[in-house]
PDB file of N, CA and C in Angstrom:
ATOM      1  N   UNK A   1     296.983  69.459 122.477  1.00  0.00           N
ATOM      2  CA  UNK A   1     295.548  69.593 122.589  1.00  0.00           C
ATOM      3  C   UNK A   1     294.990  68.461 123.446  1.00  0.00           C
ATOM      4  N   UNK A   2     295.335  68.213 124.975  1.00  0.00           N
ATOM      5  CA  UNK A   2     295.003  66.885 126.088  1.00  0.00           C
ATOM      6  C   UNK A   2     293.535  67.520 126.145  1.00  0.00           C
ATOM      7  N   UNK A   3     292.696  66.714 126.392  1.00  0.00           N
ATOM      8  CA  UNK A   3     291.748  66.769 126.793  1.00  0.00           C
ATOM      9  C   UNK A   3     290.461  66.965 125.531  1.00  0.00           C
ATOM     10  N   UNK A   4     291.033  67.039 123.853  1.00  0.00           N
ATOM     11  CA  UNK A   4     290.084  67.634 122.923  1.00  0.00           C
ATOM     12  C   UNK A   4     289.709  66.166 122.513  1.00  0.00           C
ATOM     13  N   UNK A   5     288.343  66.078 122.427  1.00  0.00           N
ATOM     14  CA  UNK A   5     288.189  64.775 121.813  1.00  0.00           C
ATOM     15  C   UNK A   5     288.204  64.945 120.065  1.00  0.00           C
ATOM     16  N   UNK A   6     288.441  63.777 119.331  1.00  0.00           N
ATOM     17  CA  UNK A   6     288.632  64.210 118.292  1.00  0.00           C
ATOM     18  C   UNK A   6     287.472  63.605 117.428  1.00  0.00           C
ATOM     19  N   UNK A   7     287.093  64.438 116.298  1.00  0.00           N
ATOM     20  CA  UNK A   7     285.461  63.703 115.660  1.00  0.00           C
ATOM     21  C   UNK A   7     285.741  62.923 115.493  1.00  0.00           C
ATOM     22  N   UNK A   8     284.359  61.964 115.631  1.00  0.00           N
ATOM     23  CA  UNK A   8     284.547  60.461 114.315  1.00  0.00           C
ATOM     24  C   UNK A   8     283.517  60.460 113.820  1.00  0.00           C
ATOM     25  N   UNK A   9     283.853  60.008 112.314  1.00  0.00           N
ATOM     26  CA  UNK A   9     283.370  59.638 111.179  1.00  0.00           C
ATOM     27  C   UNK A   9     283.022  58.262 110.810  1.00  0.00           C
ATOM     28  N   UNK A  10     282.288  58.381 109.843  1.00  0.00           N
ATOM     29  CA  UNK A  10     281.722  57.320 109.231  1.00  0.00           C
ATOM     30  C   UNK A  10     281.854  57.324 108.229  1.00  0.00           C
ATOM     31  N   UNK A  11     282.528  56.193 106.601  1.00  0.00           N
ATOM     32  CA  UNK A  11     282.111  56.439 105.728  1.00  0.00           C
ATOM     33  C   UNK A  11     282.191  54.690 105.073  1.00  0.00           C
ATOM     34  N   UNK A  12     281.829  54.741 104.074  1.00  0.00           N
ATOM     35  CA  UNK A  12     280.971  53.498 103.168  1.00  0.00           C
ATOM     36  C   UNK A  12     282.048  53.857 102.063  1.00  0.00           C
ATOM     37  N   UNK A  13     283.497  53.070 101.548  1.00  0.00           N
ATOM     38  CA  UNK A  13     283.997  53.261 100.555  1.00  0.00           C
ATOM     39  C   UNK A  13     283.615  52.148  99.464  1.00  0.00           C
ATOM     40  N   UNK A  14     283.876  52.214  97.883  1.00  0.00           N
ATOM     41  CA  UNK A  14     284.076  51.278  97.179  1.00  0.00           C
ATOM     42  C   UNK A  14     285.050  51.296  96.421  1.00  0.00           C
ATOM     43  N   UNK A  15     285.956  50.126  96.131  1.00  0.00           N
ATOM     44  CA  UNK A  15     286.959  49.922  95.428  1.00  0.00           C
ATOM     45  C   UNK A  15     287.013  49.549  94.234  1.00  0.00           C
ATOM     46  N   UNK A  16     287.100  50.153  93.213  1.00  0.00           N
ATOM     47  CA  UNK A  16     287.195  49.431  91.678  1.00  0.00           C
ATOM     48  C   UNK A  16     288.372  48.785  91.126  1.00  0.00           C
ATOM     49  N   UNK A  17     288.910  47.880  90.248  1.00  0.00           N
ATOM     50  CA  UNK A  17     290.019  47.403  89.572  1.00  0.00           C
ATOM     51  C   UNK A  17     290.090  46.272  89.637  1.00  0.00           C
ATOM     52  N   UNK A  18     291.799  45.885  89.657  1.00  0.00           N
ATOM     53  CA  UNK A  18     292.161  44.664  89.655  1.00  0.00           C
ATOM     54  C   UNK A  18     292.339  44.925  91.315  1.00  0.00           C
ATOM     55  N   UNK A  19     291.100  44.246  92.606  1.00  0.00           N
ATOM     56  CA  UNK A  19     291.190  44.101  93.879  1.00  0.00           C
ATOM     57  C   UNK A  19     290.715  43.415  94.680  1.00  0.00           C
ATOM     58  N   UNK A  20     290.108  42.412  93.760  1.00  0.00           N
ATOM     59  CA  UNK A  20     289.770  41.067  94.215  1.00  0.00           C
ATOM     60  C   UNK A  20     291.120  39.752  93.804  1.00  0.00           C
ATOM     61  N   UNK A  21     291.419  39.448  94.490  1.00  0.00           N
ATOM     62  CA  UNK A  21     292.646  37.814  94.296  1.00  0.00           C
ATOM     63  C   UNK A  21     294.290  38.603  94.820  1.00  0.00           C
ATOM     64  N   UNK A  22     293.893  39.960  95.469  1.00  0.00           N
ATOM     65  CA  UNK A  22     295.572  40.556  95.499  1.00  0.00           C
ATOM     66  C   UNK A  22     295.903  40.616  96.720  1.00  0.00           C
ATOM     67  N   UNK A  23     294.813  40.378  97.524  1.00  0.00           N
ATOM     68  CA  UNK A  23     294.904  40.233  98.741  1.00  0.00           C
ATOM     69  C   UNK A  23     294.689  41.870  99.642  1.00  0.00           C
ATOM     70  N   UNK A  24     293.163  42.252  98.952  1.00  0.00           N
ATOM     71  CA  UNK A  24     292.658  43.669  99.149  1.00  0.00           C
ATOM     72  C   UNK A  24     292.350  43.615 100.617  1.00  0.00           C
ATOM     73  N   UNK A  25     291.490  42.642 100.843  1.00  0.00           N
ATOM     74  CA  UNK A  25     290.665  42.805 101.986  1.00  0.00           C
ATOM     75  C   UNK A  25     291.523  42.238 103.254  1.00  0.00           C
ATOM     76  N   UNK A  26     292.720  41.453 102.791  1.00  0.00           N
ATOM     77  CA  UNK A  26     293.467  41.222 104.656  1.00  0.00           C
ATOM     78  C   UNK A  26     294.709  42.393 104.475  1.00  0.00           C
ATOM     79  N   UNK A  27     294.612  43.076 103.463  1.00  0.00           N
ATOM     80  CA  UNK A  27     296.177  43.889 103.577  1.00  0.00           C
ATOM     81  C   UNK A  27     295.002  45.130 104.455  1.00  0.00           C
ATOM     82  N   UNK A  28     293.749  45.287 103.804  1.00  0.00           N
ATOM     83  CA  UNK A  28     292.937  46.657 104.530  1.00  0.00           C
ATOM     84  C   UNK A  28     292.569  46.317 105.824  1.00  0.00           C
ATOM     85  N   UNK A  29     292.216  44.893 106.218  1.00  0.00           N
ATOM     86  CA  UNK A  29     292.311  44.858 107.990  1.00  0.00           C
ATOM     87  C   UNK A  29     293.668  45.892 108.124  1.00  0.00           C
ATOM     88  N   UNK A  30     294.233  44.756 108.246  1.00  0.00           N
ATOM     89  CA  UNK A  30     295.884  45.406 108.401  1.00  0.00           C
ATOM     90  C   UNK A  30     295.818  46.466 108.811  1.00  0.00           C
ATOM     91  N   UNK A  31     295.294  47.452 107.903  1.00  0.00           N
ATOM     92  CA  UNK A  31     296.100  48.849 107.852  1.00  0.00           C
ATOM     93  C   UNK A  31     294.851  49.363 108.879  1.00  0.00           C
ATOM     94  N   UNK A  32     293.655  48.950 108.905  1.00  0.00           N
ATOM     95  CA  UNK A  32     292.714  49.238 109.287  1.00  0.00           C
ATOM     96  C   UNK A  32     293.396  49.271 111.029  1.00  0.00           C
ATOM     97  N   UNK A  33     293.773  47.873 111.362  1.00  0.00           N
ATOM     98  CA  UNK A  33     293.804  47.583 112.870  1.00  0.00           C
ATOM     99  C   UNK A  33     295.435  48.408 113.042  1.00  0.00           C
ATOM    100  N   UNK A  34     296.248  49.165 112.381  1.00  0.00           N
ATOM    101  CA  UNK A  34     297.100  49.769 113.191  1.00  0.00           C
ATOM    102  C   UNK A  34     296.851  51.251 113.088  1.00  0.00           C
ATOM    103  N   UNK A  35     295.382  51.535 112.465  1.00  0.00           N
ATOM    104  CA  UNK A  35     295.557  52.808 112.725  1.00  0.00           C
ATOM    105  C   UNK A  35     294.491  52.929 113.879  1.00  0.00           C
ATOM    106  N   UNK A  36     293.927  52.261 113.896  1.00  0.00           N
ATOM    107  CA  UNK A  36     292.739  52.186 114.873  1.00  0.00           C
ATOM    108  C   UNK A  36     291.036  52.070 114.703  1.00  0.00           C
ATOM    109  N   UNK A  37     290.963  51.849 113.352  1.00  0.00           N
ATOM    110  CA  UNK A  37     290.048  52.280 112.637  1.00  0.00           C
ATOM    111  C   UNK A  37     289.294  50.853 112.748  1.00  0.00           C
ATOM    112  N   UNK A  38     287.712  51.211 112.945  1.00  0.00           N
ATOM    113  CA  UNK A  38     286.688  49.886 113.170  1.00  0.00           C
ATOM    114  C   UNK A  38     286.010  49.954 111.856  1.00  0.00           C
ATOM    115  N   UNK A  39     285.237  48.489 111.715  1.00  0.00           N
ATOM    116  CA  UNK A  39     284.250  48.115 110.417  1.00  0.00           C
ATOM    117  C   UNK A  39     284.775  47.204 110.014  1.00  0.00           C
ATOM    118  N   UNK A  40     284.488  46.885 108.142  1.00  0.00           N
ATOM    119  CA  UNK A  40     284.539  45.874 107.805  1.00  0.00           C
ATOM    120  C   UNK A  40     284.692  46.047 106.121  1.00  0.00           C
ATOM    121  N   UNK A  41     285.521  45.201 105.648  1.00  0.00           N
ATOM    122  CA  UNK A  41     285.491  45.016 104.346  1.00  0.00           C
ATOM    123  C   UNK A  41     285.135  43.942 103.539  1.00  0.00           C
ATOM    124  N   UNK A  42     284.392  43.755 102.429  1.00  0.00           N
ATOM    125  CA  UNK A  42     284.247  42.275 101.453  1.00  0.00           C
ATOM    126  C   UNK A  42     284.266  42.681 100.155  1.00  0.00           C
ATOM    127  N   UNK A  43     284.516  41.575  99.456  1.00  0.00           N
ATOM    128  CA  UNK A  43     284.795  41.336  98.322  1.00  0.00           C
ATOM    129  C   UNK A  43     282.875  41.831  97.367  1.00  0.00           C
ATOM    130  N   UNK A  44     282.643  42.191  96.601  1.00  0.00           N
ATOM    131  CA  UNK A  44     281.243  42.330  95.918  1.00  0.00           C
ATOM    132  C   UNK A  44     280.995  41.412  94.250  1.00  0.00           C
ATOM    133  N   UNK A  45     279.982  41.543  94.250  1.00  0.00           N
ATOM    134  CA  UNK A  45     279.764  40.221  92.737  1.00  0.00           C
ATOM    135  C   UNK A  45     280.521  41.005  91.719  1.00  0.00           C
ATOM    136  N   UNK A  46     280.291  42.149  91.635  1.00  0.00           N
ATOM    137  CA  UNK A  46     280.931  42.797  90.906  1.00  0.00           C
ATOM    138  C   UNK A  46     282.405  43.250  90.385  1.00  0.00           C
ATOM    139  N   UNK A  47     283.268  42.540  91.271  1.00  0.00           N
ATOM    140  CA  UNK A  47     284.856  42.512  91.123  1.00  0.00           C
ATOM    141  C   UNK A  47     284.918  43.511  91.882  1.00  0.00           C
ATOM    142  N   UNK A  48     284.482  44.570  92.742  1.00  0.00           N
ATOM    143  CA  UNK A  48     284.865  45.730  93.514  1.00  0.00           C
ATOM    144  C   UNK A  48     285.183  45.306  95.197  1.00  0.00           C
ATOM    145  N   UNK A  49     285.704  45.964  95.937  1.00  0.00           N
ATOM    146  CA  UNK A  49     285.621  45.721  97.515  1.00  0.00           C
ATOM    147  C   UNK A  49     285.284  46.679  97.533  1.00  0.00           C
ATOM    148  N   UNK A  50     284.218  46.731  99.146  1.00  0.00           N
ATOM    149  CA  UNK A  50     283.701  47.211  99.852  1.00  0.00           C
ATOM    150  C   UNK A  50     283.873  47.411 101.128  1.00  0.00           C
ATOM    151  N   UNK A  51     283.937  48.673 101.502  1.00  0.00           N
ATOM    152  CA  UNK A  51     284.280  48.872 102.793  1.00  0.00           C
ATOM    153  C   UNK A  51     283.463  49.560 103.941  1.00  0.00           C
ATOM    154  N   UNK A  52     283.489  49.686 104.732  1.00  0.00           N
ATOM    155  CA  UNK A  52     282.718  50.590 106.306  1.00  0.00           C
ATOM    156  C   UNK A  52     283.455  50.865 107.550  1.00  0.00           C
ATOM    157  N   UNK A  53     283.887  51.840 107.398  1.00  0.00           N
ATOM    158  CA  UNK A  53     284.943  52.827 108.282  1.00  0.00           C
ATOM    159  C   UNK A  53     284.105  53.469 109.359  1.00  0.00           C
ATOM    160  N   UNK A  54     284.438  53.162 110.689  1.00  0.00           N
ATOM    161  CA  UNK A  54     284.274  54.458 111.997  1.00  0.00           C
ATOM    162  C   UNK A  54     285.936  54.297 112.160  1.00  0.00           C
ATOM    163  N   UNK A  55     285.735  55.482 112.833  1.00  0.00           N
ATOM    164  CA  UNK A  55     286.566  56.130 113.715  1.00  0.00           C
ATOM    165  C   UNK A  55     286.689  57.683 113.711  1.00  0.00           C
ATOM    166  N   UNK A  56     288.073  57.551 114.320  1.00  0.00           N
ATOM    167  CA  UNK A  56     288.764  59.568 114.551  1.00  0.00           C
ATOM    168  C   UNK A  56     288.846  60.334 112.679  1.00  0.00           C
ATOM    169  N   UNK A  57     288.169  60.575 112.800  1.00  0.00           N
ATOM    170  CA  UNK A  57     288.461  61.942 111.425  1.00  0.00           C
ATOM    171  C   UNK A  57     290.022  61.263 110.813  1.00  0.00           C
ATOM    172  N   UNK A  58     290.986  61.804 111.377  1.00  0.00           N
ATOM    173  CA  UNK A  58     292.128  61.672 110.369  1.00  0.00           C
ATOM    174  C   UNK A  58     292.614  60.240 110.636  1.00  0.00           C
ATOM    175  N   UNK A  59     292.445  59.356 110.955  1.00  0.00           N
ATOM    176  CA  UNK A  59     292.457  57.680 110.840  1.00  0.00           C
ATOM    177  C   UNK A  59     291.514  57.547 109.453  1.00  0.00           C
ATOM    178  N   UNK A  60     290.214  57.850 109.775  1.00  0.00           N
ATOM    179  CA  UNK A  60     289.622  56.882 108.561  1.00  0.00           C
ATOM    180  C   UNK A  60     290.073  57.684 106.991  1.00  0.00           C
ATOM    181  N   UNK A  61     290.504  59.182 107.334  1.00  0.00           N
ATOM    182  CA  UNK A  61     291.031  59.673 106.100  1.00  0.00           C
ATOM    183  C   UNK A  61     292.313  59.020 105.584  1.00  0.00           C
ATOM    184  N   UNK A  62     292.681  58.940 106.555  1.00  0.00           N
ATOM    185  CA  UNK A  62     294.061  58.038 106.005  1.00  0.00           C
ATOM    186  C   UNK A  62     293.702  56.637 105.520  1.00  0.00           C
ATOM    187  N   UNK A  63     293.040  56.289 106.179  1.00  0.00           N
ATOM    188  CA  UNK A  63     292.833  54.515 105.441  1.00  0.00           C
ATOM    189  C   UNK A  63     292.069  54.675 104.542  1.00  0.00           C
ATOM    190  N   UNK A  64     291.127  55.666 104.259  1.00  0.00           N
ATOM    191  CA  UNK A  64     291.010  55.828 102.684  1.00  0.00           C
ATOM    192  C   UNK A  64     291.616  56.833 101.937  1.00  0.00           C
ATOM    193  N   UNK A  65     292.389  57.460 102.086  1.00  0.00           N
ATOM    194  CA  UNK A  65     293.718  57.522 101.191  1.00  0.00           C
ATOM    195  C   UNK A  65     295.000  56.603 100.450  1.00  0.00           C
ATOM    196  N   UNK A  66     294.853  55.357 101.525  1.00  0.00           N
ATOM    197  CA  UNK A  66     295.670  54.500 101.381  1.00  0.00           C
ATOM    198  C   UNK A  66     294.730  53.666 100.222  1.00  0.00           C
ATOM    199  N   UNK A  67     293.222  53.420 100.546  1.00  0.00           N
ATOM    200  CA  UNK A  67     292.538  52.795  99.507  1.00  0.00           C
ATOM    201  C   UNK A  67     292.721  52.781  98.288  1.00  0.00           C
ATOM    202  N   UNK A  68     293.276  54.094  97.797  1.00  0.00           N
ATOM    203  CA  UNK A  68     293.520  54.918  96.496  1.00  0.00           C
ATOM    204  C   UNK A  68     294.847  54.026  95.668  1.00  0.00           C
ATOM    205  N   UNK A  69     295.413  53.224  96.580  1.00  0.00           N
ATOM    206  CA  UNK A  69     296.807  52.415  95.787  1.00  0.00           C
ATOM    207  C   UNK A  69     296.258  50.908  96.532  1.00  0.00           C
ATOM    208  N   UNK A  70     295.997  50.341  97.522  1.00  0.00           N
ATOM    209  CA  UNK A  70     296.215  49.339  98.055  1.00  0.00           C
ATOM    210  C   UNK A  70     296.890  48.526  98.470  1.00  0.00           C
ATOM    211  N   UNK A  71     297.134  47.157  98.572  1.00  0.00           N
ATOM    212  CA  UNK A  71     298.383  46.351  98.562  1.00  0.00           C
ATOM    213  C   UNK A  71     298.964  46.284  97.343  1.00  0.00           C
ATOM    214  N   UNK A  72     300.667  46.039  97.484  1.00  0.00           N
ATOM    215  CA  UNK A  72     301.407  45.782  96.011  1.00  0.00           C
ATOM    216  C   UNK A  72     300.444  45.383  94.628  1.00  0.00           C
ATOM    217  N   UNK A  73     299.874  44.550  94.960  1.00  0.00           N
ATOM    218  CA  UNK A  73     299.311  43.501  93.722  1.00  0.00           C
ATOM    219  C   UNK A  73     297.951  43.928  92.944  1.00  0.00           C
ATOM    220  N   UNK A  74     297.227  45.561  93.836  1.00  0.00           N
ATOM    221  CA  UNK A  74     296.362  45.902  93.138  1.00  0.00           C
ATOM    222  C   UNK A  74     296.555  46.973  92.148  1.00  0.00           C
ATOM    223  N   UNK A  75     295.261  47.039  91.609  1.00  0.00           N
ATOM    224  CA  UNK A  75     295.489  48.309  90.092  1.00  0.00           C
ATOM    225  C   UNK A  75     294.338  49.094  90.236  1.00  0.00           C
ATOM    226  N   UNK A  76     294.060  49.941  91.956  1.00  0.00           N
ATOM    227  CA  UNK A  76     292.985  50.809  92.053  1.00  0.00           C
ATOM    228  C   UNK A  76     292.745  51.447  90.788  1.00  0.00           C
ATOM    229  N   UNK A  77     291.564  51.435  90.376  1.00  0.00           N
ATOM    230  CA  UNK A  77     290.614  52.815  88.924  1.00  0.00           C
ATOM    231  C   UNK A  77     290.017  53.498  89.173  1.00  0.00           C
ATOM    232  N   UNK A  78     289.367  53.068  90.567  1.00  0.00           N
ATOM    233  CA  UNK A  78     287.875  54.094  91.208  1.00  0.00           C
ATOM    234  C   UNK A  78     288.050  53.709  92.863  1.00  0.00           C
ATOM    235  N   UNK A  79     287.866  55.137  93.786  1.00  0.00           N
ATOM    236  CA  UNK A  79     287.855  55.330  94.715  1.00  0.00           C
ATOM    237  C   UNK A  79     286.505  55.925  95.113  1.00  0.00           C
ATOM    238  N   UNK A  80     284.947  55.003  95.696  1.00  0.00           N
ATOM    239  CA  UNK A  80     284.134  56.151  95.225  1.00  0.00           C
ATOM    240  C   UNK A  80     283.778  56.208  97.046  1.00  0.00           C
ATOM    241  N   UNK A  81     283.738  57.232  97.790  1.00  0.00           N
ATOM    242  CA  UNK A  81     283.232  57.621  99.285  1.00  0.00           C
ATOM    243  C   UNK A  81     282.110  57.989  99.386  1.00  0.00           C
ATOM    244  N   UNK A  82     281.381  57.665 100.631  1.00  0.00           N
ATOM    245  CA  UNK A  82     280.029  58.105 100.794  1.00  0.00           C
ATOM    246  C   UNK A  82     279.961  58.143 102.554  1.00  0.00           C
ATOM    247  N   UNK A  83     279.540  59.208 102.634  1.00  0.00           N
ATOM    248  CA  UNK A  83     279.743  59.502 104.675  1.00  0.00           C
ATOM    249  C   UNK A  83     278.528  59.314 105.001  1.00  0.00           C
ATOM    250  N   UNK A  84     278.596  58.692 106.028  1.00  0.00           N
ATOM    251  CA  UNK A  84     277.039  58.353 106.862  1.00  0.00           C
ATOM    252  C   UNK A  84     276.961  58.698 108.268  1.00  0.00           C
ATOM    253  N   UNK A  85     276.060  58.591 108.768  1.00  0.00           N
ATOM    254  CA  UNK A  85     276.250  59.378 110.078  1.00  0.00           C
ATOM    255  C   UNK A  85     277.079  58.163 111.453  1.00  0.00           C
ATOM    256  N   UNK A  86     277.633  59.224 111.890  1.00  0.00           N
ATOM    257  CA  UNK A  86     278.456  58.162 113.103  1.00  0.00           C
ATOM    258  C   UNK A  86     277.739  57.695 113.793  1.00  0.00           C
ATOM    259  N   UNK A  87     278.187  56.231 114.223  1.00  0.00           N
ATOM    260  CA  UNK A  87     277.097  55.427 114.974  1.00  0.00           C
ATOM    261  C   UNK A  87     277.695  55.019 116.121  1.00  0.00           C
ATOM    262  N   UNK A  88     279.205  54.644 115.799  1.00  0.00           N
ATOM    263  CA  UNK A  88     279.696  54.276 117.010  1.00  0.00           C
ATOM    264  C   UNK A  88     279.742  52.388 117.291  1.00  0.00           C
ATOM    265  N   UNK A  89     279.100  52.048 116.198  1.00  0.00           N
ATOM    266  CA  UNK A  89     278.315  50.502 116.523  1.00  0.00           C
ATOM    267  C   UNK A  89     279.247  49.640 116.257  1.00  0.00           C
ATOM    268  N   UNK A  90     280.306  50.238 115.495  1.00  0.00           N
ATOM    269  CA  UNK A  90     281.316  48.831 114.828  1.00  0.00           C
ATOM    270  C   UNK A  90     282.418  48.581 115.647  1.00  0.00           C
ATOM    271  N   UNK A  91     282.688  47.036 115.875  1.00  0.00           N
ATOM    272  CA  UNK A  91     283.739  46.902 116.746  1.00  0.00           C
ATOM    273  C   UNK A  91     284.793  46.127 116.486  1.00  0.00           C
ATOM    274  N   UNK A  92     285.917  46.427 116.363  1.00  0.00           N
ATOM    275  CA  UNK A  92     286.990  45.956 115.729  1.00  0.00           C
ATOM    276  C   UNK A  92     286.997  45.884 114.476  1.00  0.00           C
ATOM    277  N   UNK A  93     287.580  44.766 113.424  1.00  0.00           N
ATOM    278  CA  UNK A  93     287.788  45.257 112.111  1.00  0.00           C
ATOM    279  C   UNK A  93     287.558  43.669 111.202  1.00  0.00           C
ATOM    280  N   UNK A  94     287.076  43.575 110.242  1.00  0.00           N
ATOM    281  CA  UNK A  94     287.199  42.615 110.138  1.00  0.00           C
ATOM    282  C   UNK A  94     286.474  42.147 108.608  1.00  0.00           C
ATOM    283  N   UNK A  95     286.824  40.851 108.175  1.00  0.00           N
ATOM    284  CA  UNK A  95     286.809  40.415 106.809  1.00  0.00           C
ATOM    285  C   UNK A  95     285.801  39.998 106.632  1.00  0.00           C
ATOM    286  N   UNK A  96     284.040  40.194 105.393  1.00  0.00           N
ATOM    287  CA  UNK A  96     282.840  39.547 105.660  1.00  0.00           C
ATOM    288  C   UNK A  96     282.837  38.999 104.263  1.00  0.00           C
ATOM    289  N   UNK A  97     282.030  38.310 104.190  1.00  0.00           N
ATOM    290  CA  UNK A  97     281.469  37.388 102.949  1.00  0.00           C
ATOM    291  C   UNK A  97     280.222  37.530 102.824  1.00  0.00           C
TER     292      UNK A  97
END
């Protein structure tokens, strides 16, 4: 399929569990920057991470599929998604406070 561009999406995930101290937010760059996928993740007061995904349709599905287990050391409970409209605005990937 040369020449089909492929959608991109937007979505706003949150992470529940044990996923703060396991090393949530540099294992999700990670996975973030080899699939290709832009935005940003942080830690919240609440013990949850937070995330903001653009990209191609089946990139950001996959990196939040992967959300659903995380790195070794987490104990995902809640995976909750919310899609927003594509903006296009985020560039590269990266860790906020």
């Amino acid at each position: 399929m040369l020449g089909v561009p492929m959608e991109k999406v937007k979505a706003r995930v949150r992470i529940e569990g044990l996923v703060q101290g396991v090393n949530y937010r540099y294992a999700t760059r990670q996975k973030a920057q080899e699939l290709g996928v832009t935005g940003w993740v942080r830690n919240m007061r609440d013990g949850s991470v937070e995330c903001l995904l653009e990209g191609e349709r089946d990139k950001v599905e996959a990196l939040i599929r992967w959300c659903h287990h995380g790195p070794s050391g987490a104990r995902v409970e809640k995976v909750t998604t919310h899609r927003e409209e594509y903006t296009g605005d985020l560039q590269g990937f990266s860790i906020t406070y």
